[in-house]
Protein backbone atom coordinates (compact mmCIF):
# COMPACT_ATOMS: atom_id res chain seq x y z
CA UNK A 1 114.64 79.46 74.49
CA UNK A 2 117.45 79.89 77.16
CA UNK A 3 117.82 77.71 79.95
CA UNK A 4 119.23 79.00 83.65
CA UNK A 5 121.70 76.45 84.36
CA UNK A 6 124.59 79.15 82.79
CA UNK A 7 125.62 82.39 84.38
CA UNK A 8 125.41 84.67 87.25
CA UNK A 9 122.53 83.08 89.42
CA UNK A 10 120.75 86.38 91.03
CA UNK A 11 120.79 87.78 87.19
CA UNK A 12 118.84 84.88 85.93
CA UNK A 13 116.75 84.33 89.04
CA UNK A 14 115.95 88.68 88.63
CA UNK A 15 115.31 88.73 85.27
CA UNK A 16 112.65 85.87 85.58
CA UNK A 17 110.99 87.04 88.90
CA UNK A 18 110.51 90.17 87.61
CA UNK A 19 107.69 89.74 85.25
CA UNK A 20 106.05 87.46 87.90
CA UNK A 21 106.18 90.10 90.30
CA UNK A 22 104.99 92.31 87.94
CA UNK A 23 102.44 89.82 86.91
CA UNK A 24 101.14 89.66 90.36
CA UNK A 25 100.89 93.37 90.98
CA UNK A 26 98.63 93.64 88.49
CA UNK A 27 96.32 91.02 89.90
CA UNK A 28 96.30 92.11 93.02
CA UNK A 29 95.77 95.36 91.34
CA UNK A 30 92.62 94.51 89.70
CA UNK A 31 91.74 92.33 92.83
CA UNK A 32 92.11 95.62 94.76
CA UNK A 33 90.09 97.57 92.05
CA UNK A 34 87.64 95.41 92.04
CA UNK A 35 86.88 94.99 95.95
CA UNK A 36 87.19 99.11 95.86
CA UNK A 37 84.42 99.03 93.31
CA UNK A 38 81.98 96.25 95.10
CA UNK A 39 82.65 98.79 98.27
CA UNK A 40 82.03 102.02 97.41
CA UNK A 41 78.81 101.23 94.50
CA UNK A 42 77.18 98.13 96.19
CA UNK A 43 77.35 98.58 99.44
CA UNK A 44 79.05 96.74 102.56
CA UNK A 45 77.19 93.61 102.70
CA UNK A 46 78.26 92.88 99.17
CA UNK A 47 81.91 93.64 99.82
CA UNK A 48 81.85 90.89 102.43
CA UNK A 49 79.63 88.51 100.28
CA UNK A 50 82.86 88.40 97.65
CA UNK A 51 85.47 88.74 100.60
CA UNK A 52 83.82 85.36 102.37
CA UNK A 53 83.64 83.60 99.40
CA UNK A 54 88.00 83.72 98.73
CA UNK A 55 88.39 80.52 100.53
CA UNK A 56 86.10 78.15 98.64
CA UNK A 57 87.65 79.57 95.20
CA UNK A 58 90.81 79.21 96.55
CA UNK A 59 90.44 75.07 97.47
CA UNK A 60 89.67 74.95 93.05
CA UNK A 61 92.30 77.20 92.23
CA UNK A 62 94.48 75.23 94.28
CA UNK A 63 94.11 72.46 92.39
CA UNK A 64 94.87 74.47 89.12
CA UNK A 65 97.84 76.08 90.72
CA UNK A 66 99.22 72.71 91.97
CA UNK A 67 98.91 70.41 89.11
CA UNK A 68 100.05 73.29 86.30
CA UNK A 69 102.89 74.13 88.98
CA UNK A 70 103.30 70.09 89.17
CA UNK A 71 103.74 69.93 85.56
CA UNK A 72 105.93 72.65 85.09
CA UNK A 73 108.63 71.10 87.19
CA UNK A 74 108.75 68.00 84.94
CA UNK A 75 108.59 70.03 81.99
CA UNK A 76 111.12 72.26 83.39
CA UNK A 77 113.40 69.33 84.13
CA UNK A 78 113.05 67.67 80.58
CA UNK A 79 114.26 71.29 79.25
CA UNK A 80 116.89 71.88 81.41
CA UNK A 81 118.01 68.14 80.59
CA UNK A 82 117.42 68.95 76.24
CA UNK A 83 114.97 66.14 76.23
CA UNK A 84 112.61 68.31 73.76
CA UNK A 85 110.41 64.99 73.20
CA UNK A 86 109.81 64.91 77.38
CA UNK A 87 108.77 68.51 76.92
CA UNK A 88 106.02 68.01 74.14
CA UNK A 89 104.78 65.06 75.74
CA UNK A 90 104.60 66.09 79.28
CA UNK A 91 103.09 69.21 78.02
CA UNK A 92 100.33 67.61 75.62
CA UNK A 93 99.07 65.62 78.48
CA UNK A 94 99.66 68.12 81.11
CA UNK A 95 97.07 70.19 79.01
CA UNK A 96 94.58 67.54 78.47
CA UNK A 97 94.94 66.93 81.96
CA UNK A 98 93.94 70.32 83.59
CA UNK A 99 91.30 71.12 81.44
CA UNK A 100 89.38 68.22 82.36
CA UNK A 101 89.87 69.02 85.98
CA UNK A 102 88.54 72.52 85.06
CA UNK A 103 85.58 70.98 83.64
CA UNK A 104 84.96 68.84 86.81
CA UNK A 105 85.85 71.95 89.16
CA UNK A 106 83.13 74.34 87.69
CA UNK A 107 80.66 71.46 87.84
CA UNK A 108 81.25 70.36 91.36
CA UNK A 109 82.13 74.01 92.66
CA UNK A 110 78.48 74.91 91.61
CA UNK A 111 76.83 71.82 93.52
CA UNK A 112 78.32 72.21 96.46
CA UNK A 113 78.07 76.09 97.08
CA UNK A 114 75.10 76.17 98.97
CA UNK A 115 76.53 73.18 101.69
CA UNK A 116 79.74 74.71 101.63
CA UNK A 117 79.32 78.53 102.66
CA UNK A 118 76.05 77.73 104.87
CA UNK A 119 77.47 74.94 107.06
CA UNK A 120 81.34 75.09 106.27
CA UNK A 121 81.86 78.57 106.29
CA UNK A 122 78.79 79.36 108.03
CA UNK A 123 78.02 82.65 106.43
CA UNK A 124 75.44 84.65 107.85
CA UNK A 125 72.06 85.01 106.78
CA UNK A 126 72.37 88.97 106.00
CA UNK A 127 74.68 88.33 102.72
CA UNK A 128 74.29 84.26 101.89
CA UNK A 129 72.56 84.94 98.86
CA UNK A 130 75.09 87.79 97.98
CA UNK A 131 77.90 85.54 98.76
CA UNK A 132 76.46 82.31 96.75
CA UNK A 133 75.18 84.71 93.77
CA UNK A 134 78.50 85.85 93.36
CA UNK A 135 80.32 82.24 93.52
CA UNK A 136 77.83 80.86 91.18
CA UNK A 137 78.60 83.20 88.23
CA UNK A 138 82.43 83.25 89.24
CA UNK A 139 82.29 79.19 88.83
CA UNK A 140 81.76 79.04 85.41
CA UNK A 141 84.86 80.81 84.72
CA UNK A 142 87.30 78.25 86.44
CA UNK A 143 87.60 75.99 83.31
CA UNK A 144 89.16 79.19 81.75
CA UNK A 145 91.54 79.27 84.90
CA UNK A 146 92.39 76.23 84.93
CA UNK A 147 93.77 76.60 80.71
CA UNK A 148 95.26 79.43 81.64
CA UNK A 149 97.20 78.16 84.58
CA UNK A 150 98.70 75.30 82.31
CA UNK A 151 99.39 77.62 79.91
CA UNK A 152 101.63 79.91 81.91
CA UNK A 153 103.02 77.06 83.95
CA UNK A 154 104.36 75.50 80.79
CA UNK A 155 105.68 78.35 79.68
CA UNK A 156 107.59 79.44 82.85
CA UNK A 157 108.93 76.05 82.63
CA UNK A 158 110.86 76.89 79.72
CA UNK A 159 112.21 80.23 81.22
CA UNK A 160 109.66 82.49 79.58
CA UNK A 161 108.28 84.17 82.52
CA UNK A 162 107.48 87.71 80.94
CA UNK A 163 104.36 86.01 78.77
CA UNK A 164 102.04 85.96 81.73
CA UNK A 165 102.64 89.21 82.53
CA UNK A 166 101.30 90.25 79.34
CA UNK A 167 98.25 87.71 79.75
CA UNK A 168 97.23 89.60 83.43
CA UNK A 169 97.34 92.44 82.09
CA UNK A 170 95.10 92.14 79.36
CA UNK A 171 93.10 90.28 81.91
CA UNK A 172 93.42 93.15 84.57
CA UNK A 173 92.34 96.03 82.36
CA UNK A 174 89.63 94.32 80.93
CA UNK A 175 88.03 93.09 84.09
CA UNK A 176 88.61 96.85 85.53
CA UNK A 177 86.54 98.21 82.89
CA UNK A 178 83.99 95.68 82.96
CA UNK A 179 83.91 96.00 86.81
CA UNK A 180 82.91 100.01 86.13
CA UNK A 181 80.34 98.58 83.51
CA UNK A 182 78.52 95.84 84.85
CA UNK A 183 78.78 97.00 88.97
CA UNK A 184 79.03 101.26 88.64
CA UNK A 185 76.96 101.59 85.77
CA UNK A 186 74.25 98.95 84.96
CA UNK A 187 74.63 98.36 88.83
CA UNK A 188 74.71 94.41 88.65
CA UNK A 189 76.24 93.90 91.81
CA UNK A 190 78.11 91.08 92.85
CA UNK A 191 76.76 89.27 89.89
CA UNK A 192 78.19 91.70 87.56
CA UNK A 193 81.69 91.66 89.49
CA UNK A 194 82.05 87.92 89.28
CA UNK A 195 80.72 88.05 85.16
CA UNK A 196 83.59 90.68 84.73
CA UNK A 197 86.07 88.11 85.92
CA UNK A 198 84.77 85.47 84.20
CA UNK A 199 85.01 86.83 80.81
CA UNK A 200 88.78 88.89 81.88
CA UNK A 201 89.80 85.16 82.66
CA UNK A 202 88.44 83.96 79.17
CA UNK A 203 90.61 86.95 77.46
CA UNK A 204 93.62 86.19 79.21
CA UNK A 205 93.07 82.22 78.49
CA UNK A 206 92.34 82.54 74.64
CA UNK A 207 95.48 85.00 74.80
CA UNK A 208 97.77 82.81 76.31
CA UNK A 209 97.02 79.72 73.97
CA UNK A 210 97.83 81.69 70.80
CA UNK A 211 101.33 83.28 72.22
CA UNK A 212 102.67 79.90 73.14
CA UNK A 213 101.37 78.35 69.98
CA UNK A 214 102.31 81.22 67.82
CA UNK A 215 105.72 81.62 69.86
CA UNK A 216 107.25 78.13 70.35
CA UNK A 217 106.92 75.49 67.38
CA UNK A 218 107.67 73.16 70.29
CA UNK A 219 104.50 74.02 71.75
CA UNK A 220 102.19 73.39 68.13
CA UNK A 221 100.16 70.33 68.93
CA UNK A 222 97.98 68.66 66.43
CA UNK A 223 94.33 67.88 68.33
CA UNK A 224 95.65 63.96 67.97
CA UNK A 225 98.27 64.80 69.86
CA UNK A 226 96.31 65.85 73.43
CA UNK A 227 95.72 62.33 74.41
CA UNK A 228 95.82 60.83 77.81
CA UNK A 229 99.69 59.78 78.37
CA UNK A 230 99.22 58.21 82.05
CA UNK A 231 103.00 58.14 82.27
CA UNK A 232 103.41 62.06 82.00
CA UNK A 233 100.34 62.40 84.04
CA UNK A 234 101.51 60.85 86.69
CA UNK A 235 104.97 62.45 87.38
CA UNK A 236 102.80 65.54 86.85
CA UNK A 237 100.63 64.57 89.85
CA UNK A 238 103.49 63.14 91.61
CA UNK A 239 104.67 66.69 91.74
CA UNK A 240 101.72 68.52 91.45
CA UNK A 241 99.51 66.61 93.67
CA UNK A 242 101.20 67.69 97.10
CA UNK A 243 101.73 71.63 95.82
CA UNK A 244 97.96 71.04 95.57
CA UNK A 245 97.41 69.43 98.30
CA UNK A 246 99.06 71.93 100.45
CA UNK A 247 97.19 74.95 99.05
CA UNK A 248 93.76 73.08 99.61
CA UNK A 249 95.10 72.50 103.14
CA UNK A 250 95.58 76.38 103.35
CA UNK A 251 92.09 76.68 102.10
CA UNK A 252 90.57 74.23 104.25
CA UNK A 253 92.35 75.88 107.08
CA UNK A 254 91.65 79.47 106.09
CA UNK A 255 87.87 78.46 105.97
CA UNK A 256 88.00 77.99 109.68
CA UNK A 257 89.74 81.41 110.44
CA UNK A 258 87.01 82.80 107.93
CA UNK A 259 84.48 80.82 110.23
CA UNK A 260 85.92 83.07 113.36
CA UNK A 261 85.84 85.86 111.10
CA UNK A 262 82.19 86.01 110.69
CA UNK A 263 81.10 85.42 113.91
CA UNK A 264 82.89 88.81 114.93
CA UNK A 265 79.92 90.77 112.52
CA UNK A 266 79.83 92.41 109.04
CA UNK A 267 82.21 94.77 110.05
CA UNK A 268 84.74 92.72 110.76
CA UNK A 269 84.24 90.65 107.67
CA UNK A 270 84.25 94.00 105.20
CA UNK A 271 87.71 95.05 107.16
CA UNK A 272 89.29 91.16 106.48
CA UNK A 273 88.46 90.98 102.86
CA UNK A 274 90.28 94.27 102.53
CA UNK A 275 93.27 93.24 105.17
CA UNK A 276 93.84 90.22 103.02
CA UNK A 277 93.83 91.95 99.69
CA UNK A 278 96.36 94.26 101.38
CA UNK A 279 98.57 91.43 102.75
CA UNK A 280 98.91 89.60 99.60
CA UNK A 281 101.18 92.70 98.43
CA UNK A 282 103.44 91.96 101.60
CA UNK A 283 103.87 88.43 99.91
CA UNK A 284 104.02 88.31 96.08
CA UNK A 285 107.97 89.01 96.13
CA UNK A 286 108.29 85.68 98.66
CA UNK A 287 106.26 83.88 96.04
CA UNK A 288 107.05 85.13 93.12
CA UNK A 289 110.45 84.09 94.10
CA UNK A 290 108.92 80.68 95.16
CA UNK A 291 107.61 80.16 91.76
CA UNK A 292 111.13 81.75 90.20
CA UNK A 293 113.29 78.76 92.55
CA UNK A 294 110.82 76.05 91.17
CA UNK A 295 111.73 76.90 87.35
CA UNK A 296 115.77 77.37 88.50
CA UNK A 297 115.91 74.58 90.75
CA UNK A 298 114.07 72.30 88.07
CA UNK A 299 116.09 73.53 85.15
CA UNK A 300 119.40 73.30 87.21
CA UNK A 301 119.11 69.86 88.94
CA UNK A 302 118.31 68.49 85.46
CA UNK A 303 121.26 69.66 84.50
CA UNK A 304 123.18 67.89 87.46
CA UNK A 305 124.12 71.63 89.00
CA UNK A 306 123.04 71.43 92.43
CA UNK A 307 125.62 73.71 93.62
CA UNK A 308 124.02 76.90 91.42
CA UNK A 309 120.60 76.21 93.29
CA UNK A 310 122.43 76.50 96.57
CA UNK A 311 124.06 79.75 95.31
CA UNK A 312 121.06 81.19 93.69
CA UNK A 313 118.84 80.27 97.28
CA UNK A 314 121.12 82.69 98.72
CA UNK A 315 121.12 85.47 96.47
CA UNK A 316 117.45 85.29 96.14
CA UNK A 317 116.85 85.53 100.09
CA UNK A 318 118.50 89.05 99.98
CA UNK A 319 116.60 90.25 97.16
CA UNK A 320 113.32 89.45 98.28
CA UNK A 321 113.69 90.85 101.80
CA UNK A 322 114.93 93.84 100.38
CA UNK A 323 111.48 94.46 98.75
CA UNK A 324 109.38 92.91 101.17
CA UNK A 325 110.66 95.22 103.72
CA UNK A 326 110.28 98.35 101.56
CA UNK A 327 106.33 97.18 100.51
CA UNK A 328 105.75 96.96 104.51
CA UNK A 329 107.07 100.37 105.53
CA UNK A 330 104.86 101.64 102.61
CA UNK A 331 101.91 100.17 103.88
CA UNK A 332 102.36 100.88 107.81
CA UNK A 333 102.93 104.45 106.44
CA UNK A 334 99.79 104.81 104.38
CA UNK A 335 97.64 102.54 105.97
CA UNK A 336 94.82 105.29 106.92
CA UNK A 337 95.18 106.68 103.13
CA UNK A 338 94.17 102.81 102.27
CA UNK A 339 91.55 102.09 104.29
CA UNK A 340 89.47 105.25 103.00
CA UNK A 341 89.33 103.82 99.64
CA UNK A 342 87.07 100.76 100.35
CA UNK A 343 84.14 102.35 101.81
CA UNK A 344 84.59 100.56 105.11
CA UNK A 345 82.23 101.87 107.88
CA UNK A 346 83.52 102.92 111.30
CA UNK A 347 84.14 100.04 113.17
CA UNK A 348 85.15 98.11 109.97
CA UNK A 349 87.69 101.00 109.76
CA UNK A 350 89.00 100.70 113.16
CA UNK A 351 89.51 96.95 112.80
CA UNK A 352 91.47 97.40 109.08
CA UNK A 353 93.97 99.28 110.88
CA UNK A 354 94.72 97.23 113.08
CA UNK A 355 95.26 94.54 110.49
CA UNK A 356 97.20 95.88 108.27
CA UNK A 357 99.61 97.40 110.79
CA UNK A 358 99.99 94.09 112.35
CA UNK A 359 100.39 92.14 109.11
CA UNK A 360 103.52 94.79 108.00
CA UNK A 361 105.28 93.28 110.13
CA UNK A 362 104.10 89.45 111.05
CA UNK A 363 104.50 88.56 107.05
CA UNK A 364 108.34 89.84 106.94
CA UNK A 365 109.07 86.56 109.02
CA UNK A 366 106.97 84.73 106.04
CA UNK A 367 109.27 86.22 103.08
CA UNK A 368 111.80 84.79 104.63
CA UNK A 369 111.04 80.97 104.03
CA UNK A 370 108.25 80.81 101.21
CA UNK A 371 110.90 81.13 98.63
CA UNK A 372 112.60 77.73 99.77
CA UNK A 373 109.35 75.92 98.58
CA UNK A 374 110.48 76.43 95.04
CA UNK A 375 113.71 74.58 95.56
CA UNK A 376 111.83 71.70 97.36
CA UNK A 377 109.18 71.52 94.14
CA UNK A 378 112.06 71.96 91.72
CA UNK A 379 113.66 68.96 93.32
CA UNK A 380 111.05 66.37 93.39
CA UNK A 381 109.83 67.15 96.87
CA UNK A 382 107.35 68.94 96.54
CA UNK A 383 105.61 67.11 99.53
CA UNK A 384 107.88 69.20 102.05
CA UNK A 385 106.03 72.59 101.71
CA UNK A 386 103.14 70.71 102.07
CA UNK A 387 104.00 69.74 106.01
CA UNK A 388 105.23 73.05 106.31
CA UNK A 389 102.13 74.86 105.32
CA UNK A 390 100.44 72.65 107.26
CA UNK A 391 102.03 73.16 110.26
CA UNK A 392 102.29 76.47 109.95
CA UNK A 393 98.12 77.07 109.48
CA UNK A 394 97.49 74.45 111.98
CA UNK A 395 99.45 76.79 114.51
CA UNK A 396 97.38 80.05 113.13
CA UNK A 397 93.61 78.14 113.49
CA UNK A 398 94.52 76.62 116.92
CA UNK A 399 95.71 80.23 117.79
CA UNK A 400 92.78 81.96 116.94
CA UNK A 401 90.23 79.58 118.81
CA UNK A 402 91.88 79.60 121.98
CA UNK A 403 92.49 82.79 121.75
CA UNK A 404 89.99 84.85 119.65
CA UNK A 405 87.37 85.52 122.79
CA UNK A 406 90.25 85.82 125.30
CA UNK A 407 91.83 88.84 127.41
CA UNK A 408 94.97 87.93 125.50
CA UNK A 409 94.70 88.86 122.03
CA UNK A 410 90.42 88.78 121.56
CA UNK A 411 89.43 89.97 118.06
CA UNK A 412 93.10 90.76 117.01
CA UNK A 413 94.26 87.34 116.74
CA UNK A 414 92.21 87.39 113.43
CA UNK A 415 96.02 89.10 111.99
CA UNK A 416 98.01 88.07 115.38
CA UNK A 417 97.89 84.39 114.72
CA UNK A 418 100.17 85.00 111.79
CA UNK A 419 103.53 85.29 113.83
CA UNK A 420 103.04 81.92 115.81
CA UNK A 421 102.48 80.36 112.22
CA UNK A 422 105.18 81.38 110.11
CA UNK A 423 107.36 81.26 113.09
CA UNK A 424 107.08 77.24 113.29
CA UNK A 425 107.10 77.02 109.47
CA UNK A 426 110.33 79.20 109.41
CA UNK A 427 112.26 76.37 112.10
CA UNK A 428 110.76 73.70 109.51
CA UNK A 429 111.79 74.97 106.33
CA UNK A 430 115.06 75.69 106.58
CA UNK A 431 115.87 72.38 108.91
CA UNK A 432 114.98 70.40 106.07
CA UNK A 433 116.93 72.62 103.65
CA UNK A 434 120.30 72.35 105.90
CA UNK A 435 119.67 69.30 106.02
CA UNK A 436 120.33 68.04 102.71
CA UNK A 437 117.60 65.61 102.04
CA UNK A 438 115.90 67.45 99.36
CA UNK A 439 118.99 66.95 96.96
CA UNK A 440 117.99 62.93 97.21
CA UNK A 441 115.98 61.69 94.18
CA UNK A 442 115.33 64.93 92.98
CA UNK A 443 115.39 64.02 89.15
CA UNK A 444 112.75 63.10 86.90
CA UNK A 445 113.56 60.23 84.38
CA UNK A 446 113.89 60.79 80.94
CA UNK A 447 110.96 60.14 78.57
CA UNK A 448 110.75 56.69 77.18
């Protein structure tokens, strides 16, 4: 296993984004596939019933995201600092850890569905039972995201990004072809979309437990070995907790903007669930670079070389522009060509358009700040991008309700309230980076 605290930065920082990005292009791939599928063979009503419920997965699988991310770090800073008993034990517990909270997710996320998406999100009445069908079945599967996350997390942690690749894409194809199965051919619905995913996520779970047990020695634990270690769990949540904490934020927050979405009609819902799936190509370079700067940062501050995360910040930036830029002239080119592959109806058309023209060029200003929030988690403060996203959605939900039945902007600041956001988050993020504070306290101690 080879650490990134030696040679050229932007090699190192390449080589291991790479499989991330290509990791993420397959999800949203599938993602894509999938909504395509809902669209064109159950109809309208269930394309927005799975678009409207994104933001209540996303506040669970923020919490997997956050504390697998959270223990990474620590992992990734026992590694970098050859402290291989730090790395077993911080990944034992780390394990433990987050598939207990995957247990308690899928329990929780079940009970509170019905609350949630009729008062919270305040779905209407034409595709509730759509929308809580579909969350229901997709529930059940979040234990298996949650393993999964840890899995991969621990594994990035010790520089072997290219594993989850592999793990998507056995994931992606399968839930592809069970999407044509259970949707296009025994016509299921949204029930059959969300079993599809459930049992893709399984795949890729059971897949990714037997490469890193197979793969790394380091990584073969004896079942008396996953026991509760509350010292590793709690630099884990010290880490993980606000990297969770701000994507639950960016739920909570993106519930509200889902909120204005509805109220706008079915149309406009059906054109948002496909302008997000199309925006979240515009930003997996910025965060698969995010999630590249966490693993360098980590590796290299535990190896006292704070100078090489400076370096590699800068290299990185140039990189990821580079593709971010070429993804948004692609999709401002071919946005029509897009739009006709989702089934959308007239006005829902009109509206996507609109969207994903604006968001080509609103989300260039967000590549160019997301991948700082890797250094900050790779250096202990993890907390930072956590104020930052913050700040940045409170901007984009105050926006839109000032503004969303106004002569100003009206409807469009559904995708205009973007550029006010990232703006303020851009000003934050790199004043705290100049500013030097996130070098202070960034290591973890070594384990006892």
């Amino acid at each position: 296993m080879k650490t990134m605290t030696e040679g050229t930065p932007w090699k190192h920082i390449l080589r291991f984004s790479l499989p991330v990005l290509a990791g993420s292009l397959l999800q949203q791939l599938y993602n894509t596939v999938d909504t395509i599928i809902v669209g064109k063979f159950a109809g309208e009503a269930s394309l927005s019933a799975v678009g409207t419920t994104m933001s209540f997965v996303f506040f669970f699988m923020s919490i997997a995201i956050g504390f697998s991310s959270g223990n990474g770090v620590v992992v990734a800073q026992f590694y970098g600092a050859g402290d291989k008993k730090g790395v077993r034990e911080c990944a034992s517990a780390g394990i433990l850890f987050l598939m207990i909270l995957g247990v308690l997710a899928a329990i929780v996320s079940s009970i509170f569905a019905r609350p949630a998406y009729t008062y919270l999100v305040q779905v209407p009445e034409s595709f509730l039972d759509l929308t809580l069908l579909y969350f229901r079945v997709y529930a059940i599967g979040l234990i298996f995201q949650f393993g999964y996350n840890i899995f991969s997390g621990i594994l990035r942690a010790v520089g072997d990004s290219a594993a989850s690749m592999y793990f998507l894409l056995i994931s992606s194809v399968l839930n592809i072809v069970l999407d044509l199965l259970f949707v296009a051919v025994f016509h299921w619905g949204v029930a059959g979309a969300a079993a599809a995913t459930d049992i893709a996520q399984a795949a890729s779970f059971v897949a990714a437990y037997l490469y890193m047990t197979k793969k790394y020695p380091l990584f073969r634990f004896k079942l008396s070995e996953y026991k509760w270690n509350t010292s590793m769990v709690q630099k884990t949540v010290k880490v993980g907790f606000p990297i969770s904490l701000q994507l639950m934020i960016v739920s909570v927050g993106f519930t509200f903007i889902q909120r204005a979405v509805n109220s706008f009609g079915q149309a406009m819902t059906a054109s948002f669930t496909v302008g997000q799936r199309m925006e979240m190509y515009l930003n997996m370079p910025s965060m698969a670079f995010q999630t590249t700067l966490a693993t360098y940062a980590g590796q290299n501050i535990g190896a006292g070389k704070i100078d090489r995360v400076r370096l590699g910040v800068r290299q990185t930036f140039v990189i990821s522009l580079m593709m971010t830029l070429a993804i948004a002239a692609l999709m401002w080119t071919f946005s029509d060509q897009i739009i006709t592959l989702f089934g959308l109806s007239a006005q829902a058309a009109v509206y996507c358009r609109a969207h994903l023209r604006a968001v080509a060029l609103i989300n260039i200003v967000f590549t160019l700040y997301v991948p700082l929030f890797g250094v900050f988690q790779g250096a202990n403060h993890s907390g930072i991008p956590t104020v930052v996203a913050s700040a940045a959605l409170g901007m984009r939900v105050i926006v839109t309700y000032l503004f969303r039945y106004s002569d100003f902007l009206g409807h469009t600041v559904i995708w205009w309230n973007g550029i006010f956001g990232f703006t303020l988050a851009l000003i934050v993020a790199w004043g705290y980076y100049f500013s030097g504070r996130w070098q202070k306290g960034a290591r973890i101690e070594a384990a006892s």
